[in-house]
Protein backbone atom coordinates (compact mmCIF):
# COMPACT_ATOMS: atom_id res chain seq x y z
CA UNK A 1 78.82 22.87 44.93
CA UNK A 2 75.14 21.76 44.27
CA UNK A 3 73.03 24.11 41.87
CA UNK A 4 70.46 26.67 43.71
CA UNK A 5 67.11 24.95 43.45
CA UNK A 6 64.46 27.53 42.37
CA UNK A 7 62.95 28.73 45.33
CA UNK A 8 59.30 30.23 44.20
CA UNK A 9 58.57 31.67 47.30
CA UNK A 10 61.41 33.99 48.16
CA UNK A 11 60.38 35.47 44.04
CA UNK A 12 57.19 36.25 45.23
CA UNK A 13 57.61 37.78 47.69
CA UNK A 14 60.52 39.85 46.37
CA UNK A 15 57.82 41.13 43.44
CA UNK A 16 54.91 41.65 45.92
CA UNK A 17 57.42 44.24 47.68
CA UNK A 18 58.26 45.66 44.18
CA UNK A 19 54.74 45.85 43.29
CA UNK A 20 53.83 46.97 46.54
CA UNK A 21 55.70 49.92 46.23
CA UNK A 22 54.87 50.10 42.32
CA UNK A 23 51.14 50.92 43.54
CA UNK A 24 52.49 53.24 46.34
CA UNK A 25 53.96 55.39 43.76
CA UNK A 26 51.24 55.39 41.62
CA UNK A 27 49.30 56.17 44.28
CA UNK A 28 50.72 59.34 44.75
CA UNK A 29 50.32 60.32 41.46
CA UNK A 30 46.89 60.01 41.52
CA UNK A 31 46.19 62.10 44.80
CA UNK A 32 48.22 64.73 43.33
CA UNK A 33 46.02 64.83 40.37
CA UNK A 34 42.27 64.17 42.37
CA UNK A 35 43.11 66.60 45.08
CA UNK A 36 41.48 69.83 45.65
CA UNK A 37 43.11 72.46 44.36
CA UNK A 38 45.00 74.84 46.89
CA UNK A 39 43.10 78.44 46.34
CA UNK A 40 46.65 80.39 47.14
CA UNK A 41 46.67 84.11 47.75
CA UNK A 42 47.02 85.45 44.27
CA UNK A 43 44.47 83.05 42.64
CA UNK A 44 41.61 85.02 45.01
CA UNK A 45 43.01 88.19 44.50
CA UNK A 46 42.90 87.64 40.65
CA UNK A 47 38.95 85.79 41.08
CA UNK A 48 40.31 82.59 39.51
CA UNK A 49 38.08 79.34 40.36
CA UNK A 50 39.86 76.61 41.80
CA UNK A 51 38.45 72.94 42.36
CA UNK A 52 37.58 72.82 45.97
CA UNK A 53 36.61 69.00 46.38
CA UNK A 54 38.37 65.53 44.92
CA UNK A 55 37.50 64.22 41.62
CA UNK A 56 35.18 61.27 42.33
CA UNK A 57 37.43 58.27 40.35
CA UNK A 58 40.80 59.40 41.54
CA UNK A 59 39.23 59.80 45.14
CA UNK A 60 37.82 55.77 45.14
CA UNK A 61 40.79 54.88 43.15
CA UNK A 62 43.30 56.32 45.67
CA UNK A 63 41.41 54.85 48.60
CA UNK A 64 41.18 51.08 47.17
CA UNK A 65 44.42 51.58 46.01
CA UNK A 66 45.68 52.32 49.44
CA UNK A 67 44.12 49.53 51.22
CA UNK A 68 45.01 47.34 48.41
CA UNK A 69 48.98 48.35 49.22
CA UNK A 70 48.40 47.97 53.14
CA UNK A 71 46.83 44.48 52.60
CA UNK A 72 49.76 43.56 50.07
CA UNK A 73 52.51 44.69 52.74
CA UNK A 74 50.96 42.80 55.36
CA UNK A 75 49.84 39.92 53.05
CA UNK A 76 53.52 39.70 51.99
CA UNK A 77 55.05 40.96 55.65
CA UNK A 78 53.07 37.40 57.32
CA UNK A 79 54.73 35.08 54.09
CA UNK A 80 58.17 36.34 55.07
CA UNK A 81 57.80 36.08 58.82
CA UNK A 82 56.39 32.70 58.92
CA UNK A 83 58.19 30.88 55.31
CA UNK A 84 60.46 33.21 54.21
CA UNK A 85 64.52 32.02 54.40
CA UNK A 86 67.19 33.96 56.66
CA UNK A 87 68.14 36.16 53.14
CA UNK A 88 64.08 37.45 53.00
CA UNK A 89 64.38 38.96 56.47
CA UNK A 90 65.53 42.76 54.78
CA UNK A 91 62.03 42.50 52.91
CA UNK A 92 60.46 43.20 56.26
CA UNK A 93 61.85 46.43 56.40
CA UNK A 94 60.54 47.72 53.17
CA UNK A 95 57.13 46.14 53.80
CA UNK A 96 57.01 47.84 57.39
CA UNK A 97 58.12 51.21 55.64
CA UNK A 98 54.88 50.78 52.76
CA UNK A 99 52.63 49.54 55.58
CA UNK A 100 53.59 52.53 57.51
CA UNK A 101 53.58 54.95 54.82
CA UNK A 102 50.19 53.85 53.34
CA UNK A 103 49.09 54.10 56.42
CA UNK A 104 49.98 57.70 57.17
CA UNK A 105 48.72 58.57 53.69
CA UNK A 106 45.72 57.56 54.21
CA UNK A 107 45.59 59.24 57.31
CA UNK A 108 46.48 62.47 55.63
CA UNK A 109 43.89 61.92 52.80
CA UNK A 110 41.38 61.85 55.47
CA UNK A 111 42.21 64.36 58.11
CA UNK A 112 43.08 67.30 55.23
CA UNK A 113 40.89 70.47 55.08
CA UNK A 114 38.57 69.99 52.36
């Protein structure tokens, strides 16, 4: 049996779907944090303030971030489709799923009540 050759391409892509969803995550951690503030029953009736708009760095952070992951996904989704060998094709699942979800997300960032 001849030795694997090192195939560069099917390693990149493998860590731009790993890093893809890397960002994704973080991602979420930082609209958790630069959201407004949910002003929930109890908080009026006790006159506490709550943040009603985003922080201003977690809210430009979030959004480059996003497009940043939706580029990556499809960056990485077009690599696979048109070099990628038969054992790459599961990738395109996962980068479908972050396209989608980064998609949605941003959807919901934008469409939420202020």
């Amino acid at each position: 049996m001849a030795p694997r050759r090192f195939d560069w391409l099917s390693k990149l892509l493998t860590v731009m779907t790993v890093l893809g969803w890397s960002l994704y995550a973080l991602l979420l951690v930082i609209f958790h944090y630069g959201r407004p503030e949910q002003n929930f029953g109890y908080l009026k009736h006790y006159d506490v303030t709550v943040r009603a708009e985003w922080l201003s760095l977690p809210h430009f952070w979030f959004h480059a971030g996003i497009w940043g992951a939706l580029g990556l996904a499809v960056t990485a989704f077009t690599l696979v489709h048109l070099k990628g060998s038969r054992h790459l094709q599961i990738l395109k699942i996962y980068l479908v799923l972050l396209g989608a979800a980064a998609i949605f997300t941003l959807l919901l960032a934008t469409f939420s009540p202020r």
